[in-house]
N, C-alpha and C. Protein backbone atom coordinates (compact mmCIF):
# COMPACT_ATOMS: atom_id res chain seq x y z
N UNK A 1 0.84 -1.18 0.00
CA UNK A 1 0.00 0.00 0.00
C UNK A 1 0.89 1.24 0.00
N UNK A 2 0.38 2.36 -0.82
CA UNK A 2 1.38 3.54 -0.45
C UNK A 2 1.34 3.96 0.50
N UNK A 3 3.03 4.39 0.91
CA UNK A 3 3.02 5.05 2.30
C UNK A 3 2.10 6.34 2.58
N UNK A 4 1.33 7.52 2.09
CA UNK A 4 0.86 7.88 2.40
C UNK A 4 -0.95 7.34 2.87
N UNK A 5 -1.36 7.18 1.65
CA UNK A 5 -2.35 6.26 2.23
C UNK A 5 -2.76 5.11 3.30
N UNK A 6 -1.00 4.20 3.45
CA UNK A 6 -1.26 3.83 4.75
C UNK A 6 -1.12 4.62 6.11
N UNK A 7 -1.01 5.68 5.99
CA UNK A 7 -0.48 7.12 7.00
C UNK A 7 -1.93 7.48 7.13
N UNK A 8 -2.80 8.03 6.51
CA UNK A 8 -4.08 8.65 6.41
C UNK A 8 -5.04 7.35 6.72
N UNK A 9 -4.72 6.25 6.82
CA UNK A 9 -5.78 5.40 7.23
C UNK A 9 -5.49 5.00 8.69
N UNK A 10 -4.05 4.51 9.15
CA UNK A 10 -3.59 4.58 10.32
C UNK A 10 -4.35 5.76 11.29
N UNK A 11 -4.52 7.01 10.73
CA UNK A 11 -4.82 8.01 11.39
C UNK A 11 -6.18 8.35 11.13
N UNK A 12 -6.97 7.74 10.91
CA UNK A 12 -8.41 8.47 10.49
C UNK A 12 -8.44 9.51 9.73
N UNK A 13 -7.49 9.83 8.48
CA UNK A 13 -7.98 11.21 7.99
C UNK A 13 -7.96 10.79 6.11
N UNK A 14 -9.19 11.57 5.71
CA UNK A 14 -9.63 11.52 4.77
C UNK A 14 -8.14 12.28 3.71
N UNK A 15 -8.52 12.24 2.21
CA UNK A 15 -7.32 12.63 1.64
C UNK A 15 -7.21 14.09 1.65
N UNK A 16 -8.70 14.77 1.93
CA UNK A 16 -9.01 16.19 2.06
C UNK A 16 -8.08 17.12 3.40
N UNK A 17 -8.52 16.10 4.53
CA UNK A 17 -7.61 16.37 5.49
C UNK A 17 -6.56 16.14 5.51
N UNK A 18 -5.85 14.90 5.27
CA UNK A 18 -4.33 15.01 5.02
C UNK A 18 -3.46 16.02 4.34
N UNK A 19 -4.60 16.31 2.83
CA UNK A 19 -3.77 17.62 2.43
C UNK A 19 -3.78 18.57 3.04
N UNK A 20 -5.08 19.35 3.89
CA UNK A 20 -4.85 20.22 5.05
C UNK A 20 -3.67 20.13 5.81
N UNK A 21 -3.89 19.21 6.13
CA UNK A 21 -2.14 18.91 6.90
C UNK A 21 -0.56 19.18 6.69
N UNK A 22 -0.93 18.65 5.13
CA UNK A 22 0.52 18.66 4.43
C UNK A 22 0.74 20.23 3.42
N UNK A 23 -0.38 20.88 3.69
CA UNK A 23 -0.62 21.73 2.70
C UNK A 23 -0.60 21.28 0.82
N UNK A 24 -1.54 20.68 0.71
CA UNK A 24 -1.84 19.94 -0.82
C UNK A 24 -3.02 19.85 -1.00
N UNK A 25 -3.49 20.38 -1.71
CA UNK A 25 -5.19 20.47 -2.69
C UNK A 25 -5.64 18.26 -2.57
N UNK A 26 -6.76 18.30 -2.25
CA UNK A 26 -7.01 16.46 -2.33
C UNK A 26 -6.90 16.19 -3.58
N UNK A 27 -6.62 16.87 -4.69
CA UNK A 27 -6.45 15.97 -5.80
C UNK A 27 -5.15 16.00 -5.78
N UNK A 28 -3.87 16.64 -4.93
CA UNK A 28 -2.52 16.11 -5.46
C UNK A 28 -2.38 14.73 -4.46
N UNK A 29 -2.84 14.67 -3.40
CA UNK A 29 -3.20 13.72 -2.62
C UNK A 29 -2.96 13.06 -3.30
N UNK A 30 -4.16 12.68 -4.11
CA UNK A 30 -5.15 11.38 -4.37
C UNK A 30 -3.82 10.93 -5.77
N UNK A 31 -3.24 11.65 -6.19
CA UNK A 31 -2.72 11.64 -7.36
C UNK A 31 -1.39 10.99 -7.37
N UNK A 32 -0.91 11.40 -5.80
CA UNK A 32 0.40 10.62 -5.04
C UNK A 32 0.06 9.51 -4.69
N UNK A 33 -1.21 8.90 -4.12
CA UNK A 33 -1.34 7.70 -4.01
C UNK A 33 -1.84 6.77 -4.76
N UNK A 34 -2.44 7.12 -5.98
CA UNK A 34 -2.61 6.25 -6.77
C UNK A 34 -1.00 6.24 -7.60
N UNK A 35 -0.11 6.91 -7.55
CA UNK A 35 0.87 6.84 -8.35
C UNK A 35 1.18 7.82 -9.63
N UNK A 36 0.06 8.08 -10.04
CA UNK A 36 0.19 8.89 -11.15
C UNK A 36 1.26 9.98 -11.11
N UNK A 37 1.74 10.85 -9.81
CA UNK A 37 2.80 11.34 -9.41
C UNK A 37 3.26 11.14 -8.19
N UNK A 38 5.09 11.93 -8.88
CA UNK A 38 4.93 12.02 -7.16
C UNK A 38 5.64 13.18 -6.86
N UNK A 39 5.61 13.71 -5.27
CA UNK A 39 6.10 14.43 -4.72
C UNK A 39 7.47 15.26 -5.20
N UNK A 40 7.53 16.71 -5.23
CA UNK A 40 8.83 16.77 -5.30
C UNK A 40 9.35 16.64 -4.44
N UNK A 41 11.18 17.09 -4.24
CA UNK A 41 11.99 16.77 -3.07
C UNK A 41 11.18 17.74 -1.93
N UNK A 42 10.97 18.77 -2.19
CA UNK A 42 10.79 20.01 -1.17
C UNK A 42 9.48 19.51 -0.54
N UNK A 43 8.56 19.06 -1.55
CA UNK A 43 7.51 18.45 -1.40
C UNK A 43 7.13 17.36 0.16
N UNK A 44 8.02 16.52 -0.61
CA UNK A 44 8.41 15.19 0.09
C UNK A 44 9.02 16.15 1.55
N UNK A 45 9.56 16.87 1.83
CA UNK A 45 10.48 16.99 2.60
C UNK A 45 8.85 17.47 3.93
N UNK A 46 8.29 18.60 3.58
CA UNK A 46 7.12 18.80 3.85
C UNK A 46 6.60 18.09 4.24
N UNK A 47 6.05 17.29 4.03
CA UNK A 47 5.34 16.13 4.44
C UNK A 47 5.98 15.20 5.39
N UNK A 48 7.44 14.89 5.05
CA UNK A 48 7.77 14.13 6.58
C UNK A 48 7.70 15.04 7.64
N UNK A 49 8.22 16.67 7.48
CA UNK A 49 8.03 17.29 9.00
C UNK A 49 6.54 17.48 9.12
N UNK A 50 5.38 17.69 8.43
CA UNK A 50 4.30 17.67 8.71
C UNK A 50 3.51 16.92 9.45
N UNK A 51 4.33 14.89 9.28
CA UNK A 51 3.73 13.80 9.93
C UNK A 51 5.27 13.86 10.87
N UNK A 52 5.78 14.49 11.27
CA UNK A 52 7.01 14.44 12.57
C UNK A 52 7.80 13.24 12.43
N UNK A 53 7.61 13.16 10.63
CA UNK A 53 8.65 12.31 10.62
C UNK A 53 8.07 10.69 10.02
N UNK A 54 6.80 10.09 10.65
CA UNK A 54 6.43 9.23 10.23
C UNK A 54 6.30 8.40 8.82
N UNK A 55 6.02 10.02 8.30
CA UNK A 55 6.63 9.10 6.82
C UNK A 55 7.66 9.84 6.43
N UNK A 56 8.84 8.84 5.99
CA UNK A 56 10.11 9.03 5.55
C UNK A 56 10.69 9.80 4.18
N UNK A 57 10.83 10.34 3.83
CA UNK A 57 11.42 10.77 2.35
C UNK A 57 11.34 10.39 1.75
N UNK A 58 12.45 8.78 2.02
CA UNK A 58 12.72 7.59 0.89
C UNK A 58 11.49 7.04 0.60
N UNK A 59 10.66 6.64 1.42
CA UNK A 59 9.24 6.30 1.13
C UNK A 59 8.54 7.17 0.03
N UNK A 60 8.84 8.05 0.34
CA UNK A 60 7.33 9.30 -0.40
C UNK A 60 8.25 9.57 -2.06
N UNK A 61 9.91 9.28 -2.23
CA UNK A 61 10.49 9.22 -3.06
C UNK A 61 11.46 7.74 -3.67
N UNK A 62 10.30 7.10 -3.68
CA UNK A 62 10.82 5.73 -3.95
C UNK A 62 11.65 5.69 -5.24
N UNK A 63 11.45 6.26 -6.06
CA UNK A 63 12.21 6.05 -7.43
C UNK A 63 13.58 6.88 -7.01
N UNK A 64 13.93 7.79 -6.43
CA UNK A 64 15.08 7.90 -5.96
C UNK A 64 16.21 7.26 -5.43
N UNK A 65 15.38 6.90 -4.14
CA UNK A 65 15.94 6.22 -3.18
C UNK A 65 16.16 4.69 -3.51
N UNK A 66 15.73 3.94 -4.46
CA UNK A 66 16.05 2.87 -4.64
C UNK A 66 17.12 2.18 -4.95
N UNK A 67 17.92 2.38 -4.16
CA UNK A 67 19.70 1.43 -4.24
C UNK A 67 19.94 1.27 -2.89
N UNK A 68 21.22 0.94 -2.79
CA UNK A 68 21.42 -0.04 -1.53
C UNK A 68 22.15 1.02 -0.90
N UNK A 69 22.63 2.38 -0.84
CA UNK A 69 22.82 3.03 -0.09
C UNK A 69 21.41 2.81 1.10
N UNK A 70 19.86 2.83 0.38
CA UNK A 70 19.07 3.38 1.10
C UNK A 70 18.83 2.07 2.48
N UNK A 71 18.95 0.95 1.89
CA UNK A 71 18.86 -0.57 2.20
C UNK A 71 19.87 -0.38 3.09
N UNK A 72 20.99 -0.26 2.98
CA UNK A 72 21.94 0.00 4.81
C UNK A 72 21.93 0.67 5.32
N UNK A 73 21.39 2.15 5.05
CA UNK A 73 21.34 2.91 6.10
C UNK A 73 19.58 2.98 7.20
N UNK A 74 19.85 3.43 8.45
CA UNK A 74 18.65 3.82 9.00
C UNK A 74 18.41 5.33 8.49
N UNK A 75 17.15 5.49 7.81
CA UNK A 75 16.72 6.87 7.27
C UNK A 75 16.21 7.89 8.45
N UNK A 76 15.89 7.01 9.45
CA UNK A 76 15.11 7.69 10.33
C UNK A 76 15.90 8.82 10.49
N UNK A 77 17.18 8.63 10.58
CA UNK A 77 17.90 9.73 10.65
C UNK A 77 18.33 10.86 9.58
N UNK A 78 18.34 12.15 10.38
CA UNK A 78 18.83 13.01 9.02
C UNK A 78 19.96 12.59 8.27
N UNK A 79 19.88 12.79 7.29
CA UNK A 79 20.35 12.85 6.09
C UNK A 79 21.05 14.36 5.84
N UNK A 80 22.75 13.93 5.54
CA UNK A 80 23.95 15.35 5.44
C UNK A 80 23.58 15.70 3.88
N UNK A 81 23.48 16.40 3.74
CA UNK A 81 23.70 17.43 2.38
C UNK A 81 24.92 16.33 1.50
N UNK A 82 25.72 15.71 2.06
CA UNK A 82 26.97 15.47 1.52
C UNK A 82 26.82 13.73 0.90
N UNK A 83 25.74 13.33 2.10
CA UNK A 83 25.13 12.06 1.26
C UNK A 83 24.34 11.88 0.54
N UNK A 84 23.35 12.80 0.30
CA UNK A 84 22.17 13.11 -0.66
C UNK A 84 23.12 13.24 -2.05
N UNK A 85 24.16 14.29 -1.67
CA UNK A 85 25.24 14.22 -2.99
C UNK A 85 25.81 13.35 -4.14
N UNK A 86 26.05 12.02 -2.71
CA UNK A 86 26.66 11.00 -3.37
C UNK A 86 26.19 10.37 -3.64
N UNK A 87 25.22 10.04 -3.24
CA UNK A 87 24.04 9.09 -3.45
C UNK A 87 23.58 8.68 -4.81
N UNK A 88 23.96 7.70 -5.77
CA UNK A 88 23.56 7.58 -6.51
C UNK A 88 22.23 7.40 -7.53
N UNK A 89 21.67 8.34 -8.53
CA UNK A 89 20.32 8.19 -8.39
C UNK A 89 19.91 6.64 -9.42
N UNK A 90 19.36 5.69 -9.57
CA UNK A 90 19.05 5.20 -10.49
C UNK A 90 17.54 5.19 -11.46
């Protein structure tokens, strides 16, 4: 399930309210969780401090984050300017 949608069901909130939350109109919502897009970085970034974190970056930017940098590290933690750098995108 997408991580946001499993976030907004965990929590009782409709996609209307979540975007209240995250500051996003319910159709970019709805548009991130069906896939059709996704988040930008700044975007994404928004939204994890909005849910304090609960949902992760790498989550909300899966096509990024998909290599094995992301697979050994714990994300929970911030992330340096200097690894985002190196980080290879595929």
């Amino acid at each position: 399930m997408n991580p946001i949608r499993s976030y907004r069901k965990q929590h009782g909130l409709s996609q209307t309210a979540f975007g209240r939350l995250v500051g996003l109109p319910q159709t970019t919502v709805s548009s991130y969780e069906s896939g059709v897009r996704n988040p930008s970085h700044r975007t994404a970034k928004r939204i994890h401090d909005k849910t304090n974190g609960e949902l992760p970056i790498h989550a909300l930017l899966p096509d990024i984050f998909a290599n094995s940098y992301v697979q050994a590290h714990d994300l929970r933690q911030p992330i340096t300017q200097k690894e985002v750098e190196s980080t290879e995108v595929v």
